[in-house]
Protein backbone atom coordinates (compact mmCIF):
# COMPACT_ATOMS: atom_id res chain seq x y z
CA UNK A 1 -1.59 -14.91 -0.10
CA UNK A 2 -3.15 -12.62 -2.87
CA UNK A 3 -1.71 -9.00 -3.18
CA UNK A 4 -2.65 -7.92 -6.41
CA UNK A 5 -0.75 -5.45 -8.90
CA UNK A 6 -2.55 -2.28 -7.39
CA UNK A 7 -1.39 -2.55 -4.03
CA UNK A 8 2.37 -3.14 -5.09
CA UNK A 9 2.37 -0.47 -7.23
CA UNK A 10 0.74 2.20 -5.17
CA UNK A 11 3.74 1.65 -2.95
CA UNK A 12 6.26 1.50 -5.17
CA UNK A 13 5.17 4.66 -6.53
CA UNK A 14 4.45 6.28 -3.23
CA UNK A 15 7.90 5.25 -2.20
CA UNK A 16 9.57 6.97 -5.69
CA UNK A 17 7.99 10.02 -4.69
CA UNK A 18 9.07 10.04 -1.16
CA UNK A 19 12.18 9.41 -2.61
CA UNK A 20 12.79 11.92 -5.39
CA UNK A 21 10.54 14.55 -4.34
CA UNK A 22 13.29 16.31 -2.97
CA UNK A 23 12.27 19.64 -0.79
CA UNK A 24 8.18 19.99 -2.11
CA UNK A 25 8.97 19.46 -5.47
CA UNK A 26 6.57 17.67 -7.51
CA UNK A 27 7.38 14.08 -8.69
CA UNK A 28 5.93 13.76 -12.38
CA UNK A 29 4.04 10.34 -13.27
CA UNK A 30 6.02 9.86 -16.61
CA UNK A 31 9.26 10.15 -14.37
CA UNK A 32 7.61 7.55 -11.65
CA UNK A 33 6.26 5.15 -14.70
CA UNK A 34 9.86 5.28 -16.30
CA UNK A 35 12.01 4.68 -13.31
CA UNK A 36 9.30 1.25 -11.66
CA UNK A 37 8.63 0.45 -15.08
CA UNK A 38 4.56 0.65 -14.18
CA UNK A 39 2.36 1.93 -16.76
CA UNK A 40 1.15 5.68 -16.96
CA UNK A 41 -2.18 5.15 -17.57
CA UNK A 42 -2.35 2.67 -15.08
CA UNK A 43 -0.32 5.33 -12.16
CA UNK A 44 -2.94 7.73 -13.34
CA UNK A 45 -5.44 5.73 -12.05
CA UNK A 46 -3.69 4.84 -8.78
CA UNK A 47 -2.96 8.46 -8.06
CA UNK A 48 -6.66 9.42 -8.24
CA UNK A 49 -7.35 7.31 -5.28
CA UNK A 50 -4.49 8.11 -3.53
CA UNK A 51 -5.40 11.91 -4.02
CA UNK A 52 -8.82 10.66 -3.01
CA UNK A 53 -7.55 9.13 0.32
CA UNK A 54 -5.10 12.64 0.91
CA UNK A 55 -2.06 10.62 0.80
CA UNK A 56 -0.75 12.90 -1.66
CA UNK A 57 -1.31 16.46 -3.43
CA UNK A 58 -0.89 17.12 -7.40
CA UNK A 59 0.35 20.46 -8.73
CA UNK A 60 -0.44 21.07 -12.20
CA UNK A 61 1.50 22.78 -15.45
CA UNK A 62 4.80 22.23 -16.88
CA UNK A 63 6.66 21.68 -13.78
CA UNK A 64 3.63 20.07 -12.02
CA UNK A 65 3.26 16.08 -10.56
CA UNK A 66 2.71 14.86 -6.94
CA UNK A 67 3.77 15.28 -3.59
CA UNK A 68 3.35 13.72 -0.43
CA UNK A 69 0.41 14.95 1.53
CA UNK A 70 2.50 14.29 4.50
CA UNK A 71 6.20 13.72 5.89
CA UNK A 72 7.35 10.45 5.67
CA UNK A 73 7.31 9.48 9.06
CA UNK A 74 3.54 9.96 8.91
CA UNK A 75 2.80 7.68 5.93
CA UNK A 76 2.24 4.12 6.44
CA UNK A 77 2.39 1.44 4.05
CA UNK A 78 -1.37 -0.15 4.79
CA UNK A 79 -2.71 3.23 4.01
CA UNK A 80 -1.73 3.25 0.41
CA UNK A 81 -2.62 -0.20 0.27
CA UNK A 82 -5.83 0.80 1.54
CA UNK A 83 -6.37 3.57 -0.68
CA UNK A 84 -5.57 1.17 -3.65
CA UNK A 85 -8.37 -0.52 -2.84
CA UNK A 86 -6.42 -3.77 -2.12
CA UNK A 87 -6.66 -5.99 0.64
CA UNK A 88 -4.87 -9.06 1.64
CA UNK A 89 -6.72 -12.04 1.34
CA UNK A 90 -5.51 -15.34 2.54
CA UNK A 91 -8.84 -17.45 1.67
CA UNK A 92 -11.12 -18.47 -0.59
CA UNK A 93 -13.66 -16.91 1.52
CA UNK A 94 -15.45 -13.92 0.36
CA UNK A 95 -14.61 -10.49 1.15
CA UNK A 96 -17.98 -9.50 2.95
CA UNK A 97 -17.94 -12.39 4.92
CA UNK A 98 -21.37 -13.16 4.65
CA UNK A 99 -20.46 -16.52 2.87
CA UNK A 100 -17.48 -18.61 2.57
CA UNK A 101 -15.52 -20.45 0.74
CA UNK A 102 -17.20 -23.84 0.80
CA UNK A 103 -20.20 -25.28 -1.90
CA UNK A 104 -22.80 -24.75 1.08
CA UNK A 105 -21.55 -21.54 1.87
CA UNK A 106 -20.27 -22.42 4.98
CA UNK A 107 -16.35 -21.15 5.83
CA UNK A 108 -13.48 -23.66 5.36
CA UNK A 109 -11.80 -25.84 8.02
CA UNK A 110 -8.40 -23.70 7.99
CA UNK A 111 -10.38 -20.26 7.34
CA UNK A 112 -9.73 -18.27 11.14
CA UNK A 113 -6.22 -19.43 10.26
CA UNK A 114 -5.66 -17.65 7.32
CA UNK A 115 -7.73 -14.98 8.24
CA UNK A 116 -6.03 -14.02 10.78
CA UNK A 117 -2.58 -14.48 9.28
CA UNK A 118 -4.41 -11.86 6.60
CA UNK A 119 -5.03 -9.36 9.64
CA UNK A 120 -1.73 -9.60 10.93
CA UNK A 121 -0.44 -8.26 7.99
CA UNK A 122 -2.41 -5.53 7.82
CA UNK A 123 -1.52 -4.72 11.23
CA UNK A 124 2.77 -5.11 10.48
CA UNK A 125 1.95 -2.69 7.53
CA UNK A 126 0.47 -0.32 9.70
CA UNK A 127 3.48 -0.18 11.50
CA UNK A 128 5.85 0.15 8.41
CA UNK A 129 6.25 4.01 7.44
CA UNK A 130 7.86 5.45 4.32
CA UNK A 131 10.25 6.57 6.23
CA UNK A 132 11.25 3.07 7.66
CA UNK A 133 11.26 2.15 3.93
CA UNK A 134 13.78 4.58 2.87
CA UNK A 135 16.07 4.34 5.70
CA UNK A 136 15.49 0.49 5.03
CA UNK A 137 14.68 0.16 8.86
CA UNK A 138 11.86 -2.23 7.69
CA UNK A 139 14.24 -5.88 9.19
CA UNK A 140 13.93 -3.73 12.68
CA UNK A 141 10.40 -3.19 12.25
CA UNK A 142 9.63 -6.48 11.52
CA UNK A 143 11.33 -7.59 14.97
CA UNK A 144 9.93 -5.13 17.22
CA UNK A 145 6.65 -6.15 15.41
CA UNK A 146 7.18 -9.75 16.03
CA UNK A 147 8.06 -9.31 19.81
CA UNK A 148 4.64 -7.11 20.26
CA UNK A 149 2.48 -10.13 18.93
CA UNK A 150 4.30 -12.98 20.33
């Protein structure tokens, strides 16, 4: 499985400001970088796309930062991974598609395996909010999750 460090970090940061952005108020990116221990420059980055995908809102000035574009509830987990521009990938295959993983181009033995294991995923995240985060309701999630698919 390969989740790389934008992904992770859009949702640990997404999840600080849920957190600490207590009644509107704006969550500042030094505060966010300080308290996951995730570079500024590199939030500032993160929180352009997640403006871009309206996942959350920016206030400017003194007082100023990010809030959720959103409640909570409303927010789920693949969207920010989404809107980092991450995706799960499980092969070697390319993400297009178009070739795979194999020197003839040709997809490998195990690849609808992992491929799918890759879209499950994405389909659990969907149905992992914020909220469920916070309230750390993700272990009942996960089992109402599992009894769907099975």
């Amino acid at each position: 499985m390969k989740m790389g460090t934008k992904g992770r970090y859009a949702v640990m940061a997404m999840i600080d400001v849920a957190k600490f952005g207590v009644e509107g108020k704006p969550v500042s990116l030094s505060d966010i970088a300080a308290r996951q221990e995730i570079s500024l420059n590199y939030l500032e980055q993160l929180f352009c796309k997640l403006r871009r995908a309206d996942l959350v809102t920016s206030a400017r000035g003194a007082f100023g930062g990010y809030s959720l574009s959103r409640p909570v509830q409303d927010i789920a987990i693949a969207d920010i991974v989404e809107a980092a521009d991450e995706s799960l990938h499980f092969t070697r295959c390319h993400s297009d598609k178009t070739k795979g993983c194999m020197a003839n181009s040709t997809q490998c033995l195990s690849h609808h395996l992992w491929d799918s294991l890759g879209q499950h995923m994405m389909m659990y995240l969907k149905k992992i909010s914020l909220k469920d985060v916070l309230d750390k309701k993700v272990g009942e999630q996960t089992i109402h999750f599992l009894k769907e698919v099975c």
